[in-house]
N, C-alpha and C. Protein backbone atom coordinates (compact mmCIF):
# COMPACT_ATOMS: atom_id res chain seq x y z
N UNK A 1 14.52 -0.27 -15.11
CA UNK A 1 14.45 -1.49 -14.35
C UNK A 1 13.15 -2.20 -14.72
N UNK A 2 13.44 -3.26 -14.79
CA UNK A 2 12.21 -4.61 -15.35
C UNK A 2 11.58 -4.59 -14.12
N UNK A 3 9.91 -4.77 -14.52
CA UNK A 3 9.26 -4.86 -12.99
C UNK A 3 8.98 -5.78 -12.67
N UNK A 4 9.62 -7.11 -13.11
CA UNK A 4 10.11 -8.41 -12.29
C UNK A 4 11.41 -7.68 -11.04
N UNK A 5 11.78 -7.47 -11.64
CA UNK A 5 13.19 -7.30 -11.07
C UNK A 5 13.28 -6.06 -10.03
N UNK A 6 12.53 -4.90 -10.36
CA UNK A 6 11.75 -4.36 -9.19
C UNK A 6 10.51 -4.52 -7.81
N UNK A 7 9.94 -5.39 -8.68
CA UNK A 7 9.26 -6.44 -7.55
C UNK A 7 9.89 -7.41 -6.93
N UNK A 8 11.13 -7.90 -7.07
CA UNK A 8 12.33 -8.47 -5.85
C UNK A 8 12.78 -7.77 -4.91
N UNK A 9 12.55 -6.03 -5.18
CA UNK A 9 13.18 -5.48 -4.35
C UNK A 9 12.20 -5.00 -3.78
N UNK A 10 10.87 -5.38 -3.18
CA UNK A 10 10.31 -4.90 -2.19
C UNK A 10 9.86 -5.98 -1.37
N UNK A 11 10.22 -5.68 -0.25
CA UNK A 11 10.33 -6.55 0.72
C UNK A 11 9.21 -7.00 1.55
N UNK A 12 8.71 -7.74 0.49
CA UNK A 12 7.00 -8.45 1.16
C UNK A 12 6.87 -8.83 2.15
N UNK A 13 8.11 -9.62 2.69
CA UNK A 13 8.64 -10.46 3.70
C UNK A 13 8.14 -9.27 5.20
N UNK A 14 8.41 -8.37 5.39
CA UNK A 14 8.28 -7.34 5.82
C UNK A 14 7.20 -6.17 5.98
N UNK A 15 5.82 -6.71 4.85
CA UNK A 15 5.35 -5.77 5.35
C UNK A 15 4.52 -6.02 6.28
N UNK A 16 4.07 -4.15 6.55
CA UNK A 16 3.74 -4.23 8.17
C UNK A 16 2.42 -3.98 7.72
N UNK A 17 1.38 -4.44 8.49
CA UNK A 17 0.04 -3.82 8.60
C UNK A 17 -0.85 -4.96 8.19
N UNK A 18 -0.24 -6.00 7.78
CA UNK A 18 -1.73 -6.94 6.94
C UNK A 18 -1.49 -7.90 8.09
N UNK A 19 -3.01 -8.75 7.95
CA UNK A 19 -3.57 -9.37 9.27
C UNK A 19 -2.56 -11.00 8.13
N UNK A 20 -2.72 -11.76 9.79
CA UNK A 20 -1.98 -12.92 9.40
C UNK A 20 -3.21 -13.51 9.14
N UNK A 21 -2.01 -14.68 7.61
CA UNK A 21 -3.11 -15.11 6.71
C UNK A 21 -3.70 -16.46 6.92
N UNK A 22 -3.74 -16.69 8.22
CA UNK A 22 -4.24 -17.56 8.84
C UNK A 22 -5.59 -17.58 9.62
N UNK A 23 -6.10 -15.85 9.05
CA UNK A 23 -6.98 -15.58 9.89
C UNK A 23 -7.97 -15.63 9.00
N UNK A 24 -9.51 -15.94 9.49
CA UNK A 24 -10.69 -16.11 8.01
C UNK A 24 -11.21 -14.31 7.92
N UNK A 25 -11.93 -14.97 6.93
CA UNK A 25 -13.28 -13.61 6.56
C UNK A 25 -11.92 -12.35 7.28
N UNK A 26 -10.86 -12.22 6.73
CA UNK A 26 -10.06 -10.80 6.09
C UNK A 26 -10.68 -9.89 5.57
N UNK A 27 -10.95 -8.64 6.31
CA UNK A 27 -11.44 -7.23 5.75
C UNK A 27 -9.90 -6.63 4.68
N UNK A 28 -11.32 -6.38 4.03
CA UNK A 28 -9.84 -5.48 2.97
C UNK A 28 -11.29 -4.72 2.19
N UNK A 29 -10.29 -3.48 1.76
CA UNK A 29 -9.11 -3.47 1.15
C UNK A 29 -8.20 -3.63 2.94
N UNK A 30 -6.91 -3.73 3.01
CA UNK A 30 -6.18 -3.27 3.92
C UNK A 30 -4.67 -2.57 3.23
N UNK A 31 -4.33 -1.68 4.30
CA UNK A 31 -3.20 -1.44 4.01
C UNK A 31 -1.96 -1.70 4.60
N UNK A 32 -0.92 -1.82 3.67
CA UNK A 32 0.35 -2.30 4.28
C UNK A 32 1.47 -1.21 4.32
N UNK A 33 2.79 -1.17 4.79
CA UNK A 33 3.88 -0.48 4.60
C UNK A 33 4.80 -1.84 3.93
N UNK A 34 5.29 -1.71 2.95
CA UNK A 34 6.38 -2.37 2.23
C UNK A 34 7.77 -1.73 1.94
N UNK A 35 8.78 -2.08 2.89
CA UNK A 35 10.05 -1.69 2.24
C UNK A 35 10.73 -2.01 1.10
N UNK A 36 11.02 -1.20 0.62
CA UNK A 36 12.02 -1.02 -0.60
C UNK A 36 13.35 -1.20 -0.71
N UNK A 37 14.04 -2.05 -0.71
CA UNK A 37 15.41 -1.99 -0.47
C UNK A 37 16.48 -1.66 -1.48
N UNK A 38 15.79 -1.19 -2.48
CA UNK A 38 16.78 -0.82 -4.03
C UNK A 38 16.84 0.77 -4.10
N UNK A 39 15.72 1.64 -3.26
CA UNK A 39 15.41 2.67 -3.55
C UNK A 39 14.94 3.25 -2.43
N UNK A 40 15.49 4.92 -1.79
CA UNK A 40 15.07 5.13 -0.87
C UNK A 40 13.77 5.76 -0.58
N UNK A 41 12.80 4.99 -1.04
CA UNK A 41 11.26 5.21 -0.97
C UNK A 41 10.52 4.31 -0.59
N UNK A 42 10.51 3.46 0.42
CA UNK A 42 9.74 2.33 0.72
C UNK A 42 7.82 3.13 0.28
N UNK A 43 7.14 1.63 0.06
CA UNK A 43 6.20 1.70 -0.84
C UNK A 43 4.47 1.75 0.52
N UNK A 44 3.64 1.90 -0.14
CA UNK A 44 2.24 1.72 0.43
C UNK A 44 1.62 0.76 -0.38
N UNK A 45 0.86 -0.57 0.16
CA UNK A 45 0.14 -1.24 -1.08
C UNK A 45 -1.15 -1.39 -0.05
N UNK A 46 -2.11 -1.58 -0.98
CA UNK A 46 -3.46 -1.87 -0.67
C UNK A 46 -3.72 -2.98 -0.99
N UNK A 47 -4.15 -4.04 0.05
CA UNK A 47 -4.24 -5.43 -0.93
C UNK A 47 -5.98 -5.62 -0.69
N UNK A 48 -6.34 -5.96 -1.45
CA UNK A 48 -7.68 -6.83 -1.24
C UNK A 48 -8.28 -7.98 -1.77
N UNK A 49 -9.39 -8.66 -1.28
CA UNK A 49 -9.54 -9.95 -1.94
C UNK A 49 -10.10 -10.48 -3.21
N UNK A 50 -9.39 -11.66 -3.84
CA UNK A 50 -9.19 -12.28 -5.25
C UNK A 50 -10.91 -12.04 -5.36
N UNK A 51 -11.07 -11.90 -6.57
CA UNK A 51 -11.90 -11.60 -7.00
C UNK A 51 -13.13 -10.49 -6.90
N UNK A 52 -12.44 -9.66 -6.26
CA UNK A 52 -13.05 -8.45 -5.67
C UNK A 52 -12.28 -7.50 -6.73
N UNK A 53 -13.25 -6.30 -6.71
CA UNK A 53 -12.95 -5.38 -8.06
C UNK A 53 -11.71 -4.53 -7.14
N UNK A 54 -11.13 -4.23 -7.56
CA UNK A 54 -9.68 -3.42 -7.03
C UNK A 54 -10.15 -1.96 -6.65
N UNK A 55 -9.77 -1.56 -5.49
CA UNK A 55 -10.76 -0.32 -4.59
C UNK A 55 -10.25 1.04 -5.50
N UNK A 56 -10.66 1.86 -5.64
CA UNK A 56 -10.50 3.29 -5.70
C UNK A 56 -9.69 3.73 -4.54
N UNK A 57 -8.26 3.98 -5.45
CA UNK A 57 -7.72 4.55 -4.07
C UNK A 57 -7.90 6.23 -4.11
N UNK A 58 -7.57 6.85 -3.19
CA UNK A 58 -7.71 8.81 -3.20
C UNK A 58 -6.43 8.83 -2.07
N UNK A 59 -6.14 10.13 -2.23
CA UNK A 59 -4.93 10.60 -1.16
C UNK A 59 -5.47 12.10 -0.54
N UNK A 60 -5.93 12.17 0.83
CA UNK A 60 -6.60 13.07 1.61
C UNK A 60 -5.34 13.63 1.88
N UNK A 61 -4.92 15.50 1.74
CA UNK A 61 -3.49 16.26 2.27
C UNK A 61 -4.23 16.29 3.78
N UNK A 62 -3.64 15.92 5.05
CA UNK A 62 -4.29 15.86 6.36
C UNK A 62 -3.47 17.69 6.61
N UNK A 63 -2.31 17.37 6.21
CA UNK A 63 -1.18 18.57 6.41
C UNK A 63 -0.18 19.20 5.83
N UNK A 64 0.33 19.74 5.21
CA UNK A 64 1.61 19.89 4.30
C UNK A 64 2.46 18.69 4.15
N UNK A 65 2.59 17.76 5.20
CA UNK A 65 3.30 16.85 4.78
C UNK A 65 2.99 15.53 5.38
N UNK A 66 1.89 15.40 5.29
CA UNK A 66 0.76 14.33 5.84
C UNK A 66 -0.44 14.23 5.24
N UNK A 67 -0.32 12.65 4.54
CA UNK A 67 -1.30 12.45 3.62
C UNK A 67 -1.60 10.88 4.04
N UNK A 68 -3.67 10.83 3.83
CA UNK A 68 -3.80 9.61 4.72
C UNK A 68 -4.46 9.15 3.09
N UNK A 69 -4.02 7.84 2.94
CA UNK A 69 -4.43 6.84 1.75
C UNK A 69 -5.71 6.04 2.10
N UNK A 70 -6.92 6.26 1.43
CA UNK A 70 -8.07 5.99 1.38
C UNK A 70 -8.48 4.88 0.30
N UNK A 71 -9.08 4.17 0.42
CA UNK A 71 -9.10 2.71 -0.46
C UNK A 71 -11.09 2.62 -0.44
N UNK A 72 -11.68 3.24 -1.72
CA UNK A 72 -13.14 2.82 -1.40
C UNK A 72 -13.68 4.06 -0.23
N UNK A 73 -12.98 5.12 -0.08
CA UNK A 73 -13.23 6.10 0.68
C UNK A 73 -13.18 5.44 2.20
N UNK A 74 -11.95 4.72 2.51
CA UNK A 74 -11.68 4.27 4.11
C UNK A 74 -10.25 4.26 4.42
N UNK A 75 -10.16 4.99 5.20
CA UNK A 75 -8.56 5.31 5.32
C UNK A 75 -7.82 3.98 5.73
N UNK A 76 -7.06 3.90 4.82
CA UNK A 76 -6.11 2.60 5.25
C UNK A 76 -4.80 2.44 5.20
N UNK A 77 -4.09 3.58 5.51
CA UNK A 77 -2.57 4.15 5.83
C UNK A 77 -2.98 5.68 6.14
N UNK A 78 -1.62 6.24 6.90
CA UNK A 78 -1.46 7.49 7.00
C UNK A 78 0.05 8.01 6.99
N UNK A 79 0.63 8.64 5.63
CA UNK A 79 2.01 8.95 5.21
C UNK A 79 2.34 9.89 5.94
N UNK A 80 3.38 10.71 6.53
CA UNK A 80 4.30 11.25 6.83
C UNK A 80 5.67 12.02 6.14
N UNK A 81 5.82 12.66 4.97
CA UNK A 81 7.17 12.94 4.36
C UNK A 81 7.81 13.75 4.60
N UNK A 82 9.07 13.62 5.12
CA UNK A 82 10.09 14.92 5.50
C UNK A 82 10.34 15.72 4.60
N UNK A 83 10.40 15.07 3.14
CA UNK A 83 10.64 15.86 1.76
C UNK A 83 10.67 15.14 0.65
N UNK A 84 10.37 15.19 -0.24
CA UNK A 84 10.08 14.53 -1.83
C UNK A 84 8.65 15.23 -2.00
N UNK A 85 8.04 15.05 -2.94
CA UNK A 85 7.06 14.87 -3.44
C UNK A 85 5.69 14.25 -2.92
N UNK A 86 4.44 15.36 -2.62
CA UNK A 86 3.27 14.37 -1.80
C UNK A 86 3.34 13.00 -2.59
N UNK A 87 2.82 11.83 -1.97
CA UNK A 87 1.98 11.10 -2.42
C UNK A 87 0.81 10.80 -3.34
N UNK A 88 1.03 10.30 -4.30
CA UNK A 88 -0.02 10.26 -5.52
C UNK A 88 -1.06 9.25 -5.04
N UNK A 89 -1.83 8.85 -6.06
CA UNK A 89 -2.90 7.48 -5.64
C UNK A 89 -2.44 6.64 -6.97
N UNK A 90 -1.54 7.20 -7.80
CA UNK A 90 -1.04 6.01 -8.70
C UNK A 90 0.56 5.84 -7.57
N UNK A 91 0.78 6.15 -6.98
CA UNK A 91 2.17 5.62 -5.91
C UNK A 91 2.02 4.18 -5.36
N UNK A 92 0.47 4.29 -5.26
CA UNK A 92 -0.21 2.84 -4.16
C UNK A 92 0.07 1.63 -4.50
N UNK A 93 0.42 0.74 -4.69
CA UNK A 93 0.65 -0.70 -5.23
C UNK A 93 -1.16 -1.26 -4.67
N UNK A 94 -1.73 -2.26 -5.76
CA UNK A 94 -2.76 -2.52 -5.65
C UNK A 94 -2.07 -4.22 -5.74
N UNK A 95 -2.55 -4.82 -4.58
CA UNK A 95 -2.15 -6.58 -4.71
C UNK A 95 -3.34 -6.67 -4.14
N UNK A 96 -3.97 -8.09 -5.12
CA UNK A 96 -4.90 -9.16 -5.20
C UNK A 96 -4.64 -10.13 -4.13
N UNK A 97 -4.98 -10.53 -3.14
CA UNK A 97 -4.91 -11.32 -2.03
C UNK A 97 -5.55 -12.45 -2.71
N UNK A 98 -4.73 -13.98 -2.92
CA UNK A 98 -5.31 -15.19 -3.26
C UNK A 98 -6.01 -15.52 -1.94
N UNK A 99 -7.33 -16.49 -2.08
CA UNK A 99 -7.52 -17.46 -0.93
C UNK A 99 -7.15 -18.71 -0.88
C-alpha cells in the first residue's frame, strides 16, 4: 500500500488527545490516538511544532502489556494491548503541526 493511500486511512478527523487549534502557545510534543480504519491497529502520533526538531520518541514496558510513549523523555500516551506485538518507537507517527 502507497503511503498516500495509507494516510487516507487514518482518521485525523478523529483524533483524540490534541488541544483545539484555536488555542495559542500549544505545548507539544503532544500526543494523539488516531484511528485506522483499513487495519485493525489504530495508530499513536506525536505531533509537535513547525519548525521544532522532531522529539525523541522511547517506549517505557509499565507492564507486560502496557507501554507508556515518551516524546523528549515526557510521557505523552499510555498503550494498553490485549495481544499483538509491544509497541515500538518507530510505530509512533511523528506530524509537524503548521502555525
Amino acid at each position: 500500500m502507497s503511503r498516500d493511500s495509507y494516510a487516507g486511512a487514518l482518521r485525523w478527523e478523529n483524533a483524540a488527545g490534541l488541544t483545539h487549534s484555536s488555542k495559542t502557545n500549544q505545548a507539544t510534543p503532544q500526543g494523539a490516538f488516531v484511528p485506522d480504519t483499513m487495519h485493525d491497529c489504530d495508530q499513536v502520533a506525536v505531533v509537535y511544532n513547525k519548525g521544532d526538531n522532531p522529539p525523541e520518541i522511547t517506549i517505557r514496558e509499565v507492564s507486560g502489556s502496557v507501554h507508556t510513549v515518551l516524546a523528549n523523555g515526557v510521557a505523552v500516551a499510555v498503550i494498553a494491548r490485549a495481544s499483538g506485538p509491544a509497541l515500538s518507537a518507530d510505530d509512533v507517527l511523528l506530524v509537524e503541526r503548521s502555525t
